[in-house]
PDB file of N, CA and C in Angstrom:
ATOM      1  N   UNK A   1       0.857  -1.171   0.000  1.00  0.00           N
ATOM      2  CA  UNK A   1       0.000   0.000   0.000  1.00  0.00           C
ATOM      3  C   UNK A   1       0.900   1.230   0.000  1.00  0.00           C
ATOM      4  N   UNK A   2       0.430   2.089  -0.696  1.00  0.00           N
ATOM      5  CA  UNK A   2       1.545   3.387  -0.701  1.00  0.00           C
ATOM      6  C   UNK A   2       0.631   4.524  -0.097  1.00  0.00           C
ATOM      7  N   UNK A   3       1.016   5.010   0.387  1.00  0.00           N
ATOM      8  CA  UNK A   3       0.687   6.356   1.448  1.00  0.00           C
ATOM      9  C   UNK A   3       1.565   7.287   1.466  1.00  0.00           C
ATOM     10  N   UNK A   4       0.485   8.884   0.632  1.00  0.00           N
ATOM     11  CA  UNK A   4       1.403   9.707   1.060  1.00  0.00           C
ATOM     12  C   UNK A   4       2.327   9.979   1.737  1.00  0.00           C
ATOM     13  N   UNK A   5       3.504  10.442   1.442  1.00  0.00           N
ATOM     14  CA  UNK A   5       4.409  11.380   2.510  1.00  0.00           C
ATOM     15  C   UNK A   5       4.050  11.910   3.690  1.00  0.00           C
ATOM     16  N   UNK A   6       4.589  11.797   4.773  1.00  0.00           N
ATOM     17  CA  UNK A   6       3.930  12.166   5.787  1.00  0.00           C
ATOM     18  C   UNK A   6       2.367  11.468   6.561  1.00  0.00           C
ATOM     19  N   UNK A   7       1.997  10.603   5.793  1.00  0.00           N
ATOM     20  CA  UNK A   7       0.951   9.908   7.180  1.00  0.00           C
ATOM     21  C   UNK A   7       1.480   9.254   7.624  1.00  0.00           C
ATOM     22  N   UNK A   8       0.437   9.377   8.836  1.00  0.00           N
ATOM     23  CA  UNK A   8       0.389   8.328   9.880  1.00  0.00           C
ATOM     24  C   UNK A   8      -0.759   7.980  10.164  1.00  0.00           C
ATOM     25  N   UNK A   9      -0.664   6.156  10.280  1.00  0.00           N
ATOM     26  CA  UNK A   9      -2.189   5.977  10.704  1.00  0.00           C
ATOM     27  C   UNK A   9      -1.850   5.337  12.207  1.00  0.00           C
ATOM     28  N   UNK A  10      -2.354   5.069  12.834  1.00  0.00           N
ATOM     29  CA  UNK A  10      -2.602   4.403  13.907  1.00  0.00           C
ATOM     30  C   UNK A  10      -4.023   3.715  14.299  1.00  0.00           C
ATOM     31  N   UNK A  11      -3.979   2.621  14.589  1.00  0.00           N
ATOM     32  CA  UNK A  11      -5.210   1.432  14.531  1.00  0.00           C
ATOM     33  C   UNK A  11      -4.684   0.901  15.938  1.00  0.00           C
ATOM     34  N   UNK A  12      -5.670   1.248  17.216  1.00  0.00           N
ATOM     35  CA  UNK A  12      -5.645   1.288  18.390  1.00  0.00           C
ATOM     36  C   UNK A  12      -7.193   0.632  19.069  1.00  0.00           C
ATOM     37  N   UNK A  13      -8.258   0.805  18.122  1.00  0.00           N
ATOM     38  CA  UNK A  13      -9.570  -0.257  18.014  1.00  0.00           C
ATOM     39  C   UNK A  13      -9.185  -1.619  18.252  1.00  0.00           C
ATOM     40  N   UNK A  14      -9.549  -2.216  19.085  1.00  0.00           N
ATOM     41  CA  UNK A  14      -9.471  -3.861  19.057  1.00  0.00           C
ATOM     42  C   UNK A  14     -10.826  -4.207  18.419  1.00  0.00           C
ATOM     43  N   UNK A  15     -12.271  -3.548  18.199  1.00  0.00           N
ATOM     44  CA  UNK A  15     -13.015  -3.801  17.459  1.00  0.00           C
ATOM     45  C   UNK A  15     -12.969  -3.836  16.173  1.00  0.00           C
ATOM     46  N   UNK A  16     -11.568  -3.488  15.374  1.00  0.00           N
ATOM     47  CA  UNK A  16     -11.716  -3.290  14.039  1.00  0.00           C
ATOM     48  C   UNK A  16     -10.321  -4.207  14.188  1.00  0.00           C
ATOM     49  N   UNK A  17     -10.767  -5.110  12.423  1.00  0.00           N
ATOM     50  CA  UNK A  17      -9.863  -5.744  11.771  1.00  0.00           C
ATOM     51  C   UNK A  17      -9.349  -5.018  10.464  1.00  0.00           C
ATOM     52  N   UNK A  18      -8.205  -4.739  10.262  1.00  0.00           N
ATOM     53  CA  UNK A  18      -8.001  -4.028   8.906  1.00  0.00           C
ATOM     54  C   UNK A  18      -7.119  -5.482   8.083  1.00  0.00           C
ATOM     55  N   UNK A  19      -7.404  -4.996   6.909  1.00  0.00           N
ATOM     56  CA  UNK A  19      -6.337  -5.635   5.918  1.00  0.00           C
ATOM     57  C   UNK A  19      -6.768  -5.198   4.318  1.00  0.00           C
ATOM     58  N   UNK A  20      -6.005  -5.544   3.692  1.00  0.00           N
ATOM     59  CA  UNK A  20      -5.397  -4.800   2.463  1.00  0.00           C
ATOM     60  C   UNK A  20      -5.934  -6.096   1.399  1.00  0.00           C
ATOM     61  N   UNK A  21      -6.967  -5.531   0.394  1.00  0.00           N
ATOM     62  CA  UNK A  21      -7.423  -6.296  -1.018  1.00  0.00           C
ATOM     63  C   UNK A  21      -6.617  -6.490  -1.729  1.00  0.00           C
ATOM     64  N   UNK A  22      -6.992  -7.121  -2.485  1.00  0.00           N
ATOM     65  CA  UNK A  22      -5.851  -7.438  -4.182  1.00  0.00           C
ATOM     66  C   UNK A  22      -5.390  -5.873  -4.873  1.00  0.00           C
ATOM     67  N   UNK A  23      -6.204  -4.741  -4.611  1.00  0.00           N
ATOM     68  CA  UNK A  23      -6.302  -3.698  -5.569  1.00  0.00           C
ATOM     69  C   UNK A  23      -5.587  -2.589  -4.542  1.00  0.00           C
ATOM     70  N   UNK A  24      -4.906  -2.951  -3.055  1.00  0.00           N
ATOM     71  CA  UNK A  24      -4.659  -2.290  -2.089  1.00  0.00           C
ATOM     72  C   UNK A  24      -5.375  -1.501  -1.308  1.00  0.00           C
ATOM     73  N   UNK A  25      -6.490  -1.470  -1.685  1.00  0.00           N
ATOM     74  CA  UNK A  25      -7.725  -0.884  -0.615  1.00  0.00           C
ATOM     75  C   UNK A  25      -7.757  -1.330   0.702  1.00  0.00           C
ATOM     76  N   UNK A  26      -8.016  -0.489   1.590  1.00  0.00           N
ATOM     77  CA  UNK A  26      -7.993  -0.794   2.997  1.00  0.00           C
ATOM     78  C   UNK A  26      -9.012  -1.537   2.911  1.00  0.00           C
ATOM     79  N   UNK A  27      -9.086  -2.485   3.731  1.00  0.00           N
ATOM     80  CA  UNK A  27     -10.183  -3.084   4.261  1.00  0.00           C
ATOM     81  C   UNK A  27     -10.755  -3.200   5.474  1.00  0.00           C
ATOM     82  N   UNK A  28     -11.477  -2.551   5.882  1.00  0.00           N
ATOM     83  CA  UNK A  28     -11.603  -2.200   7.944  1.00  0.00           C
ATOM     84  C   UNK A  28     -13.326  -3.554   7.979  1.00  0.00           C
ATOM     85  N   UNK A  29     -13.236  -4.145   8.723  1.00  0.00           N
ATOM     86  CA  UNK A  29     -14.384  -4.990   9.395  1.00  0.00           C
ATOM     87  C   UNK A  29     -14.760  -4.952  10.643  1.00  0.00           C
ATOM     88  N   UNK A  30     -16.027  -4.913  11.026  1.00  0.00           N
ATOM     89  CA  UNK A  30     -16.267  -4.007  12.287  1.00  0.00           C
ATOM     90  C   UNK A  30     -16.358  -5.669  12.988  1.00  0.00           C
ATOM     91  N   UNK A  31     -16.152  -5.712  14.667  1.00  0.00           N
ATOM     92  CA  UNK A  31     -16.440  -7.459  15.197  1.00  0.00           C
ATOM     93  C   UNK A  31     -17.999  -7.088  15.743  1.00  0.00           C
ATOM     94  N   UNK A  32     -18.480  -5.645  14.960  1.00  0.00           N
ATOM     95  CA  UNK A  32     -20.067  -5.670  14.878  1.00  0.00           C
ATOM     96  C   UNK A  32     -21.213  -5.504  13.811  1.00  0.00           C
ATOM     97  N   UNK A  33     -19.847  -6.108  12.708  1.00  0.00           N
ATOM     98  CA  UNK A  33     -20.475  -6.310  11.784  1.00  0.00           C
ATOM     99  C   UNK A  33     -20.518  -6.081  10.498  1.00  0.00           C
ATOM    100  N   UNK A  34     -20.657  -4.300   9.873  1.00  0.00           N
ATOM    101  CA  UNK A  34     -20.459  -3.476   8.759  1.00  0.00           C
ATOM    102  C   UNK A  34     -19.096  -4.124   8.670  1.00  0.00           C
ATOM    103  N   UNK A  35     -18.805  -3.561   6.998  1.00  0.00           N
ATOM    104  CA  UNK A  35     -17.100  -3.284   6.739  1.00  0.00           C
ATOM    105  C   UNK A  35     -17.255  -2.372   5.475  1.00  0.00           C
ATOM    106  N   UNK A  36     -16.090  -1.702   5.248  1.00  0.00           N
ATOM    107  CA  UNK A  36     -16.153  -0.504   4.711  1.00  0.00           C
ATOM    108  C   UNK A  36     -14.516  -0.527   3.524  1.00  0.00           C
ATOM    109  N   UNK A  37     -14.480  -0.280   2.485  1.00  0.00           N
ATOM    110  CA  UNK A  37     -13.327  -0.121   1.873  1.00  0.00           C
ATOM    111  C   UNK A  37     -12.932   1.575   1.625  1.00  0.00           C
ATOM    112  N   UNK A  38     -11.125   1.515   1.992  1.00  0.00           N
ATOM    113  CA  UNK A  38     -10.587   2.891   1.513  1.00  0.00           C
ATOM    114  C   UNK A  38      -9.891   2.658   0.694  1.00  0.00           C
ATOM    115  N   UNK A  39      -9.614   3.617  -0.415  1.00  0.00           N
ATOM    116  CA  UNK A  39      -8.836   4.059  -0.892  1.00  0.00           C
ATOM    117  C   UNK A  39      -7.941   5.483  -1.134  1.00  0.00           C
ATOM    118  N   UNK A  40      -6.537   4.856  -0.660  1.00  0.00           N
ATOM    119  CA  UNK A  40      -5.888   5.765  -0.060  1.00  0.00           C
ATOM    120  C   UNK A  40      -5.755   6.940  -1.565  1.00  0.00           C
ATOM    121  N   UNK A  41      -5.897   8.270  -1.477  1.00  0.00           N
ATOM    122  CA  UNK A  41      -5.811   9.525  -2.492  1.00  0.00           C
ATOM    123  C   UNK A  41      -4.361  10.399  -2.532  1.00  0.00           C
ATOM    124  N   UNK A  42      -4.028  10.862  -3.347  1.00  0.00           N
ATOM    125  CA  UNK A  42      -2.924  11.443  -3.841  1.00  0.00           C
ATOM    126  C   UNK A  42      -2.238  11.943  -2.488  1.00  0.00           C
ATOM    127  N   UNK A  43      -3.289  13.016  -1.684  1.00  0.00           N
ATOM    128  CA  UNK A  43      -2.755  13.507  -0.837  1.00  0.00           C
ATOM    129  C   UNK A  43      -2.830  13.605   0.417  1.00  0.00           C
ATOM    130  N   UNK A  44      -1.743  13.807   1.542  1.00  0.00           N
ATOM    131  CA  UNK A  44      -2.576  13.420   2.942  1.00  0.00           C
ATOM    132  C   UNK A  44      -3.712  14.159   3.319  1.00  0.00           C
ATOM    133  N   UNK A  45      -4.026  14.978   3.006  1.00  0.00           N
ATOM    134  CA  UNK A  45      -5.248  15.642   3.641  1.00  0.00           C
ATOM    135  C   UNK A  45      -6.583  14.775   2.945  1.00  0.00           C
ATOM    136  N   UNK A  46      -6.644  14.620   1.492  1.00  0.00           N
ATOM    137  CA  UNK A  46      -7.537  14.122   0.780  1.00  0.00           C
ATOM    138  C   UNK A  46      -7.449  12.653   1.724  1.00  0.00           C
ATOM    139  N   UNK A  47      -6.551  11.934   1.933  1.00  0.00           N
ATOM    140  CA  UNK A  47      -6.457  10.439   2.568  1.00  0.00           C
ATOM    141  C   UNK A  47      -7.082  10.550   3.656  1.00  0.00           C
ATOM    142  N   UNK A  48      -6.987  11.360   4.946  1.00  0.00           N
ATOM    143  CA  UNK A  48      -7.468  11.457   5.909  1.00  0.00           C
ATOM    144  C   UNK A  48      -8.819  11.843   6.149  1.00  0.00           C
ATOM    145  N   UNK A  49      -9.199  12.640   5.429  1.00  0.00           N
ATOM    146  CA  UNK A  49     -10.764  13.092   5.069  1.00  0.00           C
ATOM    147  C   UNK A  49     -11.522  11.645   5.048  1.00  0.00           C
ATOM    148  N   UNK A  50     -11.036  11.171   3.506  1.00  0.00           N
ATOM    149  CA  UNK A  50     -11.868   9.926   3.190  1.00  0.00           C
ATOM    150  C   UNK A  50     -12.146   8.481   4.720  1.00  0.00           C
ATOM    151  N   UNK A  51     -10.371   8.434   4.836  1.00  0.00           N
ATOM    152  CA  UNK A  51     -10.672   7.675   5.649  1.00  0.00           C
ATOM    153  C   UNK A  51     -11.227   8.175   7.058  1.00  0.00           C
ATOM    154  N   UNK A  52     -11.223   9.608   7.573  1.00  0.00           N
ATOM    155  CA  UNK A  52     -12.446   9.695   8.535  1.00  0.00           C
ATOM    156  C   UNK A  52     -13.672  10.051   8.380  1.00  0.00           C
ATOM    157  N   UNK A  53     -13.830  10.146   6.983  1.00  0.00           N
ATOM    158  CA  UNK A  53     -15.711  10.050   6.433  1.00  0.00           C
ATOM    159  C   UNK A  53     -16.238   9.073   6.608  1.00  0.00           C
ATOM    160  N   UNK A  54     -15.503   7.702   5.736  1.00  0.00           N
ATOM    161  CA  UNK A  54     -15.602   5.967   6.168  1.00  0.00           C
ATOM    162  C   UNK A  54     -15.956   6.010   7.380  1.00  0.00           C
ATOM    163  N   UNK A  55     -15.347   5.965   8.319  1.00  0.00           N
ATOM    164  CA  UNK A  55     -15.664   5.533   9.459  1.00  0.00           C
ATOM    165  C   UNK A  55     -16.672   6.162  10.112  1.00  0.00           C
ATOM    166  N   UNK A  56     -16.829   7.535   9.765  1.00  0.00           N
ATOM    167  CA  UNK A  56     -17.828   8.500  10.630  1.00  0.00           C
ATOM    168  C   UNK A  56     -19.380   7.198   9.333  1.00  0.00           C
ATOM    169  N   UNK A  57     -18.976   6.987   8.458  1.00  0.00           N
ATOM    170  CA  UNK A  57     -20.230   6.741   7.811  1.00  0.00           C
ATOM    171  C   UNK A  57     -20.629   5.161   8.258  1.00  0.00           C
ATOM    172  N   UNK A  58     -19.514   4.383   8.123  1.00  0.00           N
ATOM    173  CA  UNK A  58     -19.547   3.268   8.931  1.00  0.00           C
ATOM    174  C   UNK A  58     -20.359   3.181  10.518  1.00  0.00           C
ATOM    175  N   UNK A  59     -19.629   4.056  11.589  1.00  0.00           N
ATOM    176  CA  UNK A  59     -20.335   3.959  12.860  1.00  0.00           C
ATOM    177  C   UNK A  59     -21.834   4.523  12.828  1.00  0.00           C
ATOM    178  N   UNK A  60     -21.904   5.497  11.647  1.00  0.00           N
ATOM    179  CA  UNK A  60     -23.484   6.010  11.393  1.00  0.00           C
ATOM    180  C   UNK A  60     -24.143   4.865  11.338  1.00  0.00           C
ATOM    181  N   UNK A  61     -23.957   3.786  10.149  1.00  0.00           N
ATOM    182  CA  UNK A  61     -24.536   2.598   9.727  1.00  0.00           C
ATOM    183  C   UNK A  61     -24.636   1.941  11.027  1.00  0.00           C
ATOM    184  N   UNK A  62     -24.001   1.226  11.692  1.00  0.00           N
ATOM    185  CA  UNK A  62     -23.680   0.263  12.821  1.00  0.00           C
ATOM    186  C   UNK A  62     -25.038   0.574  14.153  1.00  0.00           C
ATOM    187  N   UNK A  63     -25.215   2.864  14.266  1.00  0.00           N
ATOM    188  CA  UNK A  63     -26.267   2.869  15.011  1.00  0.00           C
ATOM    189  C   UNK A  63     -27.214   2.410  14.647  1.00  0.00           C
ATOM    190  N   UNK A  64     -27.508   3.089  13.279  1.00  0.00           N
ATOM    191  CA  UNK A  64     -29.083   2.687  12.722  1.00  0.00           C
ATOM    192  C   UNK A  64     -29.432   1.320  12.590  1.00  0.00           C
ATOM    193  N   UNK A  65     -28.149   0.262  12.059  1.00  0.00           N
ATOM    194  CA  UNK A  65     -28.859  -0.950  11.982  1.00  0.00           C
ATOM    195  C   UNK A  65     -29.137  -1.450  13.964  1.00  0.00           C
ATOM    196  N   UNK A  66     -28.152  -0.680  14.825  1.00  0.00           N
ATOM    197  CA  UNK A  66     -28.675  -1.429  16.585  1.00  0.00           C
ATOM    198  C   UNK A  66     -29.746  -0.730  16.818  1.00  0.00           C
ATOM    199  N   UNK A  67     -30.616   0.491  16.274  1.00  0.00           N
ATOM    200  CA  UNK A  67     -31.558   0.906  16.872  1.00  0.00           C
ATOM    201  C   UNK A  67     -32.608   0.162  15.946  1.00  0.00           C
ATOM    202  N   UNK A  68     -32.596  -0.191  14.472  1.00  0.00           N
ATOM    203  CA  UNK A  68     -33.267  -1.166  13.909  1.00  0.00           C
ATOM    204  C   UNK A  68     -33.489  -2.674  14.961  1.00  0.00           C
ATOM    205  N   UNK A  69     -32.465  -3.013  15.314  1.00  0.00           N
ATOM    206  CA  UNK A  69     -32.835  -4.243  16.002  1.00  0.00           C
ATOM    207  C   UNK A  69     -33.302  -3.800  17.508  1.00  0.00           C
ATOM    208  N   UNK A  70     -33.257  -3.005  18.217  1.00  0.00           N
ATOM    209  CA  UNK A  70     -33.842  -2.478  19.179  1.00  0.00           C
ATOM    210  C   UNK A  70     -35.301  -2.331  19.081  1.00  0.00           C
ATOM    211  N   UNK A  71     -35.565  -1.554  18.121  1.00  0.00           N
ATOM    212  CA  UNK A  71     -37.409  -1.405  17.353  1.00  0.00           C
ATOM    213  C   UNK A  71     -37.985  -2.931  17.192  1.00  0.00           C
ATOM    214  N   UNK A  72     -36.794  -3.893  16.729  1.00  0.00           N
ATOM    215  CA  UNK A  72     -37.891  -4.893  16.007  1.00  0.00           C
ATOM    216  C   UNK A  72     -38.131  -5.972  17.253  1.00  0.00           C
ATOM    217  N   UNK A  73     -37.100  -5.636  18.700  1.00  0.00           N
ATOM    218  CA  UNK A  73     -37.081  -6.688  19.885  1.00  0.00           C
ATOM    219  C   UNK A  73     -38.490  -5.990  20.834  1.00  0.00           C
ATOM    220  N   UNK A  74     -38.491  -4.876  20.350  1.00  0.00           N
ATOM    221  CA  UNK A  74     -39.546  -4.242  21.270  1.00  0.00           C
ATOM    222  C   UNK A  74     -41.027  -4.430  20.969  1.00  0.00           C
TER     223      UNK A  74
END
């Protein structure tokens, strides 16, 4: 995987599994479920955006589907 100059990531979640596709896309899997692909962009700012949109869009998903199963136990 190639990454701009200058990042840094750090993966400190024990809920998330990452690993890397055939095409080098991140691959993040939640141990609640969703999973989400990145692809890393020209530049660090563009890289960091994406990959904290993913995740902000990922944990979005993860509420709605626990308050979905919350509605359907009730």
């Amino acid at each position: 995987m190639h990454f701009p100059d200058g990042s840094t990531i750090v993966f400190s979640d024990s809920d998330w599994d990452f690993s890397l596709d055939e095409n080098d896309n991140l691959i993040a899997k939640s141990a609640l479920g969703p999973s989400l692909s990145i692809k890393a962009s020209g530049d660090v700012y563009g890289f960091k955006k994406r990959f904290i949109d993913s995740l902000r869009n990922a944990s979005a998903e993860m509420r709605a589907s626990a308050n979905q199963k919350k509605r359907f136990l009730n």
